[in-house]
N, C-alpha and C. Protein backbone atom coordinates (compact mmCIF):
# COMPACT_ATOMS: atom_id res chain seq x y z
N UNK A 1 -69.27 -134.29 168.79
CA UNK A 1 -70.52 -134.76 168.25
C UNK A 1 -70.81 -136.12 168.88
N UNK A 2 -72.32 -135.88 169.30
CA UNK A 2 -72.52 -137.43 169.88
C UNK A 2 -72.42 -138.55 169.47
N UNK A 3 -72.40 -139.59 169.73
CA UNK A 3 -73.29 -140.59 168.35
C UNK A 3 -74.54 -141.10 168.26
N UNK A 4 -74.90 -141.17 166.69
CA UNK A 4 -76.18 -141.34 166.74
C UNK A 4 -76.45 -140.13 165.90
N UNK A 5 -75.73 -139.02 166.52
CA UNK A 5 -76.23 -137.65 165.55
C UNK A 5 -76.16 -137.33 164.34
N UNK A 6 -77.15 -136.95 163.47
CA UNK A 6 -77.08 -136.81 161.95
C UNK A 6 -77.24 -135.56 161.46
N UNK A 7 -75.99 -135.68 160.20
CA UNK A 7 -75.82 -134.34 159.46
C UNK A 7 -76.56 -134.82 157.95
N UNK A 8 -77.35 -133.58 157.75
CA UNK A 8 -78.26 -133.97 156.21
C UNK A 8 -77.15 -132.52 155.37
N UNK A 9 -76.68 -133.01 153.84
CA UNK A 9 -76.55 -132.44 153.31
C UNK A 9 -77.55 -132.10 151.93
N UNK A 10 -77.78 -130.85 151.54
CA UNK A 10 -79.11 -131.14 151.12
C UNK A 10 -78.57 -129.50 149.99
N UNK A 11 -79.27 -129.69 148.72
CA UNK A 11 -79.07 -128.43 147.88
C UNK A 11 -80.41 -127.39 147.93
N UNK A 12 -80.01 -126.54 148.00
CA UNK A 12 -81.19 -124.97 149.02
C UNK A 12 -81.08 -124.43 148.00
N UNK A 13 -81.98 -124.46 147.12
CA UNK A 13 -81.80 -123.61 145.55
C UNK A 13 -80.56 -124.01 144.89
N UNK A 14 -79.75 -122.95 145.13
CA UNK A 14 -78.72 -122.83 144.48
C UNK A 14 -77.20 -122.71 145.48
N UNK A 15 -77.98 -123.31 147.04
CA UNK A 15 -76.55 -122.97 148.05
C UNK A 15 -76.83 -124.51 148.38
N UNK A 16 -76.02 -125.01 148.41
CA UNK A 16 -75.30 -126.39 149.67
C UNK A 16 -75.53 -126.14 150.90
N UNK A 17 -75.96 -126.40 151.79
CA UNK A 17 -76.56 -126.62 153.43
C UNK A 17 -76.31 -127.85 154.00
N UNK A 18 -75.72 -127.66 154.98
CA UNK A 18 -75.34 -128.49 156.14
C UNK A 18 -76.77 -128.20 157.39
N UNK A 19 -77.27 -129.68 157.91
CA UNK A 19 -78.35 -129.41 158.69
C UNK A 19 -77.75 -130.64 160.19
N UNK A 20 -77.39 -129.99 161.16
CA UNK A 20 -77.01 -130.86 162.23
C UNK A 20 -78.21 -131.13 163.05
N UNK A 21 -78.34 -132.34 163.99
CA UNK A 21 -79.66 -132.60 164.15
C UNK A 21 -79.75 -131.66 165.80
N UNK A 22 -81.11 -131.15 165.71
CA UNK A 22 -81.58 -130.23 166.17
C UNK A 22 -80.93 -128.81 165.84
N UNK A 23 -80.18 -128.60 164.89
CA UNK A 23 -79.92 -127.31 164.33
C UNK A 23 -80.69 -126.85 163.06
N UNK A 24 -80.35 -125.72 162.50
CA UNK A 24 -80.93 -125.09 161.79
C UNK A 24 -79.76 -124.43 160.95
N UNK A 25 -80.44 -125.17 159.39
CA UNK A 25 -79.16 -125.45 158.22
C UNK A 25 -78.41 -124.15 158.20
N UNK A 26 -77.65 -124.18 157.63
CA UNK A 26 -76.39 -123.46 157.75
C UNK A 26 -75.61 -123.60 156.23
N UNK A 27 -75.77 -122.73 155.63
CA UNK A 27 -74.79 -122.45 153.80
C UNK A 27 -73.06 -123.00 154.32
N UNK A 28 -72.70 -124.07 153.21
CA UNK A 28 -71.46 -124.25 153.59
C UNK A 28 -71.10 -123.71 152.35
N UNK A 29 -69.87 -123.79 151.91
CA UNK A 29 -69.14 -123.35 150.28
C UNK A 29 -68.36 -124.46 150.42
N UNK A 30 -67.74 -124.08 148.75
CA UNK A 30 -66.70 -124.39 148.12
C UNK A 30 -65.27 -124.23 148.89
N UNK A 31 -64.19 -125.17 148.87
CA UNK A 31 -62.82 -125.03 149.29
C UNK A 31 -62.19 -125.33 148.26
N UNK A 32 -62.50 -126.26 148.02
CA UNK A 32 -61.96 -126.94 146.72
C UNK A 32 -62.67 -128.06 146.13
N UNK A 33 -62.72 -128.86 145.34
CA UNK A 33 -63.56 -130.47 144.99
C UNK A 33 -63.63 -131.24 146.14
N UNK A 34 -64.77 -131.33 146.48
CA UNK A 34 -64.93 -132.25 147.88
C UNK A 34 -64.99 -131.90 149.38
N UNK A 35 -64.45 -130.48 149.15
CA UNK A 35 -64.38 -129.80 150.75
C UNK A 35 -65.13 -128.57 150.64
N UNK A 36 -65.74 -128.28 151.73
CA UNK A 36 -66.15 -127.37 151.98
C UNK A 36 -66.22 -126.68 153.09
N UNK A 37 -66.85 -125.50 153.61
CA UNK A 37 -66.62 -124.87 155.14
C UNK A 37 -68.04 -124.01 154.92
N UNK A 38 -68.42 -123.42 156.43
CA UNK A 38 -69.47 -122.91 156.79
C UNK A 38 -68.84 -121.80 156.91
N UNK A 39 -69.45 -120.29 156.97
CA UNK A 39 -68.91 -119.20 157.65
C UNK A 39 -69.10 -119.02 158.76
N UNK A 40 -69.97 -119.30 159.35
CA UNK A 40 -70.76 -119.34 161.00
C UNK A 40 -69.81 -120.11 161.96
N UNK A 41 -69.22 -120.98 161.64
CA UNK A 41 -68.04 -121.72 162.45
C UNK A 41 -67.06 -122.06 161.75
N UNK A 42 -65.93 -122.48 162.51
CA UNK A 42 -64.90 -122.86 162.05
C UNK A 42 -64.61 -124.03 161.82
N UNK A 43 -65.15 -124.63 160.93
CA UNK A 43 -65.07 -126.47 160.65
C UNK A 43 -64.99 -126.39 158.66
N UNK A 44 -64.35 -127.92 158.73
CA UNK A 44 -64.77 -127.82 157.49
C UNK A 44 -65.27 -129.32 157.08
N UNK A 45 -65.43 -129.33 155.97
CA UNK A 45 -66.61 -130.51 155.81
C UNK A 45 -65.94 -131.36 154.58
N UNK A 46 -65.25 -132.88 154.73
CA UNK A 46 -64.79 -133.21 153.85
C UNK A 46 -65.35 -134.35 152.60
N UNK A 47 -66.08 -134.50 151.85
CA UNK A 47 -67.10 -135.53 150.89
C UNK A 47 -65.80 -136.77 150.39
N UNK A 48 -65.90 -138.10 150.75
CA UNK A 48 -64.77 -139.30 150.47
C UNK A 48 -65.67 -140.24 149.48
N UNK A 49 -65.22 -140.22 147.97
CA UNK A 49 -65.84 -141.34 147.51
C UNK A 49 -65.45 -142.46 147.24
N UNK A 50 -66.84 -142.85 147.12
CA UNK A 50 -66.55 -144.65 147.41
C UNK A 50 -65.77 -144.96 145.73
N UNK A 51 -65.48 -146.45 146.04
CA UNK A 51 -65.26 -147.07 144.30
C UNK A 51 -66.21 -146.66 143.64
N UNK A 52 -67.47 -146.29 143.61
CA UNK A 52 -68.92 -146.49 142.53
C UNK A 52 -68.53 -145.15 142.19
N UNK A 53 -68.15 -144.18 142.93
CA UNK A 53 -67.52 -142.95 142.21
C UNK A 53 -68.64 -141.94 142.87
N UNK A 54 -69.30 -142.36 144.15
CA UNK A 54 -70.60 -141.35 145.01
C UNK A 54 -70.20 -141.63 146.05
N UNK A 55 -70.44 -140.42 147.08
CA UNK A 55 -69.90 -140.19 148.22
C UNK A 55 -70.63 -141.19 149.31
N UNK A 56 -69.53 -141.65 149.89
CA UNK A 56 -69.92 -142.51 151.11
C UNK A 56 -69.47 -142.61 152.11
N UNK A 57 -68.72 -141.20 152.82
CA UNK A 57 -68.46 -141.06 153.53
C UNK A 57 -68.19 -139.13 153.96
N UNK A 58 -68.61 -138.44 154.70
CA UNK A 58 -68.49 -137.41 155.02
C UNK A 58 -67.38 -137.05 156.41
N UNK A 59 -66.20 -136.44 156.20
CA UNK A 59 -65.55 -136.09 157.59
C UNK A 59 -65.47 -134.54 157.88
N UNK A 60 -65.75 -134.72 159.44
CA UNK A 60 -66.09 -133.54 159.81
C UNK A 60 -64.42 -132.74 160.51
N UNK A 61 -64.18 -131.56 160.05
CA UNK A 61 -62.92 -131.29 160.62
C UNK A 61 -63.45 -129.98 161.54
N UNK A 62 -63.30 -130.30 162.98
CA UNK A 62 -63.87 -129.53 164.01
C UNK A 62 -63.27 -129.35 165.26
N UNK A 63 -62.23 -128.45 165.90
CA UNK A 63 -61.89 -128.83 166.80
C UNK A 63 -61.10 -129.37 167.32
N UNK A 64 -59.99 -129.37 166.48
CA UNK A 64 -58.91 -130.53 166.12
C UNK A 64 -59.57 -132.28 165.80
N UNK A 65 -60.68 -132.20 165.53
CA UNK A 65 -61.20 -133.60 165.70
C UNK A 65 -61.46 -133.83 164.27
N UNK A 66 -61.50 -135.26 163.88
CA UNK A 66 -61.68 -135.34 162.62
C UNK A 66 -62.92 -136.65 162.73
N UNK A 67 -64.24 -136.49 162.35
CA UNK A 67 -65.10 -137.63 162.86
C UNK A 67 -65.64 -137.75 161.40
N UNK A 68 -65.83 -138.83 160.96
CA UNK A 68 -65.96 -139.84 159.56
C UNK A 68 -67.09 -140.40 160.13
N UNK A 69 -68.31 -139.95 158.66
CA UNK A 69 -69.41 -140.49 159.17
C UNK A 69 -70.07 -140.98 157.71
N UNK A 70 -70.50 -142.51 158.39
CA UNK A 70 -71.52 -142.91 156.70
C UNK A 70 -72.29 -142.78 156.31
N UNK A 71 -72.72 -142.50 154.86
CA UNK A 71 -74.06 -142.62 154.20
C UNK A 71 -74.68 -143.38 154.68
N UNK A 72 -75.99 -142.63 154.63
CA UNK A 72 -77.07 -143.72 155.05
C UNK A 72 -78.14 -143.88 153.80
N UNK A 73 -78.69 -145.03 154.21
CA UNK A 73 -79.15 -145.21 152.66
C UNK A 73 -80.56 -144.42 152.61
N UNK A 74 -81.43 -144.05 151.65
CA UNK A 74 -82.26 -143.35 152.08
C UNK A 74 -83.46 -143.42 152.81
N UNK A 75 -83.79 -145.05 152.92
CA UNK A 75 -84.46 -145.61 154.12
C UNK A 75 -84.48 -145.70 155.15
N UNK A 76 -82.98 -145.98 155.48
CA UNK A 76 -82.23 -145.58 156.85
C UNK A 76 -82.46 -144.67 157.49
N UNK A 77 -82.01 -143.09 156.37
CA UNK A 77 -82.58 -141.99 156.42
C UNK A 77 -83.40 -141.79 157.11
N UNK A 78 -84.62 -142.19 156.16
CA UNK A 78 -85.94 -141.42 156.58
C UNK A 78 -86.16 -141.88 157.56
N UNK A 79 -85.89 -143.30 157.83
CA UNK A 79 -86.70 -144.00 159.42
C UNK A 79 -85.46 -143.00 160.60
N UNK A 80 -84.11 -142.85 160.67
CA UNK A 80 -84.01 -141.89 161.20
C UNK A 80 -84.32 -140.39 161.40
N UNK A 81 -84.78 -139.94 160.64
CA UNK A 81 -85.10 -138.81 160.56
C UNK A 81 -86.66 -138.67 161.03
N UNK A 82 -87.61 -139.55 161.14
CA UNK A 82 -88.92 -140.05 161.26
C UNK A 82 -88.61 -140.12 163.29
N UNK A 83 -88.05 -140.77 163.77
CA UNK A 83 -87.39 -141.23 165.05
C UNK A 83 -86.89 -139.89 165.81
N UNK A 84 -86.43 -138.97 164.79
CA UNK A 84 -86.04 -137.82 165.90
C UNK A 84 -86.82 -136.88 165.69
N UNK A 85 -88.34 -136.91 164.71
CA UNK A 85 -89.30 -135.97 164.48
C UNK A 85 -90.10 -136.55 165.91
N UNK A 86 -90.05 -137.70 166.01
CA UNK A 86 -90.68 -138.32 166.88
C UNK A 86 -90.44 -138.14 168.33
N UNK A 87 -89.66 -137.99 168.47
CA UNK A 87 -88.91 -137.70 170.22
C UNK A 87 -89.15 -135.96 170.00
N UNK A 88 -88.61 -135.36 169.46
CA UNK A 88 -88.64 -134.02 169.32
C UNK A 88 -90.02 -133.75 169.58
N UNK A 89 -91.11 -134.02 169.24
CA UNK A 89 -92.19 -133.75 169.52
C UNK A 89 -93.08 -133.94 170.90
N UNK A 90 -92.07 -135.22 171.49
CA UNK A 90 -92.34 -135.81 172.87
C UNK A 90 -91.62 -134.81 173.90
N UNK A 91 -90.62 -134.35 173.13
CA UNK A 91 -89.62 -133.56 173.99
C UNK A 91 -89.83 -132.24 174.61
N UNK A 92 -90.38 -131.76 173.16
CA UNK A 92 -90.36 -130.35 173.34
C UNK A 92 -91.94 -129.99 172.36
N UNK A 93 -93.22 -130.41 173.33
CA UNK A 93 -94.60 -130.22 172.26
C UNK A 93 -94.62 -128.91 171.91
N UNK A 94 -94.36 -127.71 172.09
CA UNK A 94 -94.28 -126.29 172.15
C UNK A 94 -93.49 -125.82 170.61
N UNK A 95 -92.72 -127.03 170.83
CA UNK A 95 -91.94 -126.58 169.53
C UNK A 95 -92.08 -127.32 167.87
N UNK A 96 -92.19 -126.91 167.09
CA UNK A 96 -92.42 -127.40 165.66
C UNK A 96 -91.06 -127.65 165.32
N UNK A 97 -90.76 -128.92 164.77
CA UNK A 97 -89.71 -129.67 164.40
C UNK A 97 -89.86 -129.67 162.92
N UNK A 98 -89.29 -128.67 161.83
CA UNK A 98 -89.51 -128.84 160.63
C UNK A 98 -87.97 -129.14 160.08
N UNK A 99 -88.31 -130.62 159.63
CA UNK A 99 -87.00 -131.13 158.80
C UNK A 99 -87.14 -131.38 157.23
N UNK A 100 -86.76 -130.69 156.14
CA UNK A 100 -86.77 -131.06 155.42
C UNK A 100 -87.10 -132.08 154.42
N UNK A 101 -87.79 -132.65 153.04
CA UNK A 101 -88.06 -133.60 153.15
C UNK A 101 -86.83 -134.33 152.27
N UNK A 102 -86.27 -133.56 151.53
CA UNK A 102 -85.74 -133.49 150.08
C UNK A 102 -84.23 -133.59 150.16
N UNK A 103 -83.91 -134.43 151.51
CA UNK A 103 -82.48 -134.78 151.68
C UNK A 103 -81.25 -135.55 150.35
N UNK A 104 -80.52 -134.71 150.32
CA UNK A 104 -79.23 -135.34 149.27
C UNK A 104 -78.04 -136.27 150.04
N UNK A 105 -78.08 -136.13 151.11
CA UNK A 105 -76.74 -137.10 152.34
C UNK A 105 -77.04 -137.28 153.26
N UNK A 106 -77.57 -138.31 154.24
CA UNK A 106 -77.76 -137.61 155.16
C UNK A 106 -76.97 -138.90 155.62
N UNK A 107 -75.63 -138.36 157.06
CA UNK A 107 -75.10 -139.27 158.14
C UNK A 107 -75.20 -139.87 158.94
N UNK A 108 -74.54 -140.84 159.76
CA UNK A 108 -74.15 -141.09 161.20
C UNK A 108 -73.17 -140.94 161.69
N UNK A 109 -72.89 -140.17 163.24
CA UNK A 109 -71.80 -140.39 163.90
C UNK A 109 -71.58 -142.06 164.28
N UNK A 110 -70.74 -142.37 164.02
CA UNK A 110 -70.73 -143.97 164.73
C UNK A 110 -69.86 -144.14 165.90
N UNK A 111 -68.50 -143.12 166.48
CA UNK A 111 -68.20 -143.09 167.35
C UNK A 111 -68.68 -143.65 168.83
């Protein structure tokens, strides 16, 4: 994973979704309290909370790689998420960039 790149975790009715940037969300599950996995690949997804007792940190287990990425706050967020609606559109005009608005996590790689 590059850096810079952001994972939104976000509740889809009644399923948990993982959304990698320029992908298209993906149902993760249950492993146990705090972990979870996708069926579509082989990774799993670990939630670390802070002292306040809310997650502030997400690690990704992929590959033998383990990449730890922080909350962003939801301003942060949106102005990132605003920034890659923005290039995406410069990038690729042909294509409709629909991101969600109703984000619950969303990351950074900081690597």
């Amino acid at each position: 994973m590059a850096p810079g790149q952001v994972i939104s975790i976000r509740l889809d009715g009644n399923q948990l979704a993982s959304q990698h940037t320029g992908q298209g969300k993906i149902p993760i599950f249950a492993e146990t309290e705090g972990k979870f996995f996708p069926k579509v690949v082989e990774a799993q997804i670990e939630f670390v909370k802070g002292p306040n007792g809310k997650v502030s940190t997400l690690v990704l287990h992929q590959n033998g790689q383990k990449i730890s990425m922080a909350r962003l706050s939801d301003a942060e967020a949106e102005k990132t998420l605003r920034r890659q609606r923005e290039r995406w559109a410069q990038n690729s005009p042909s294509r409709s960039a629909s991101v969600p608005s109703n984000f619950r996590l969303t990351l950074r790689c900081r690597r």
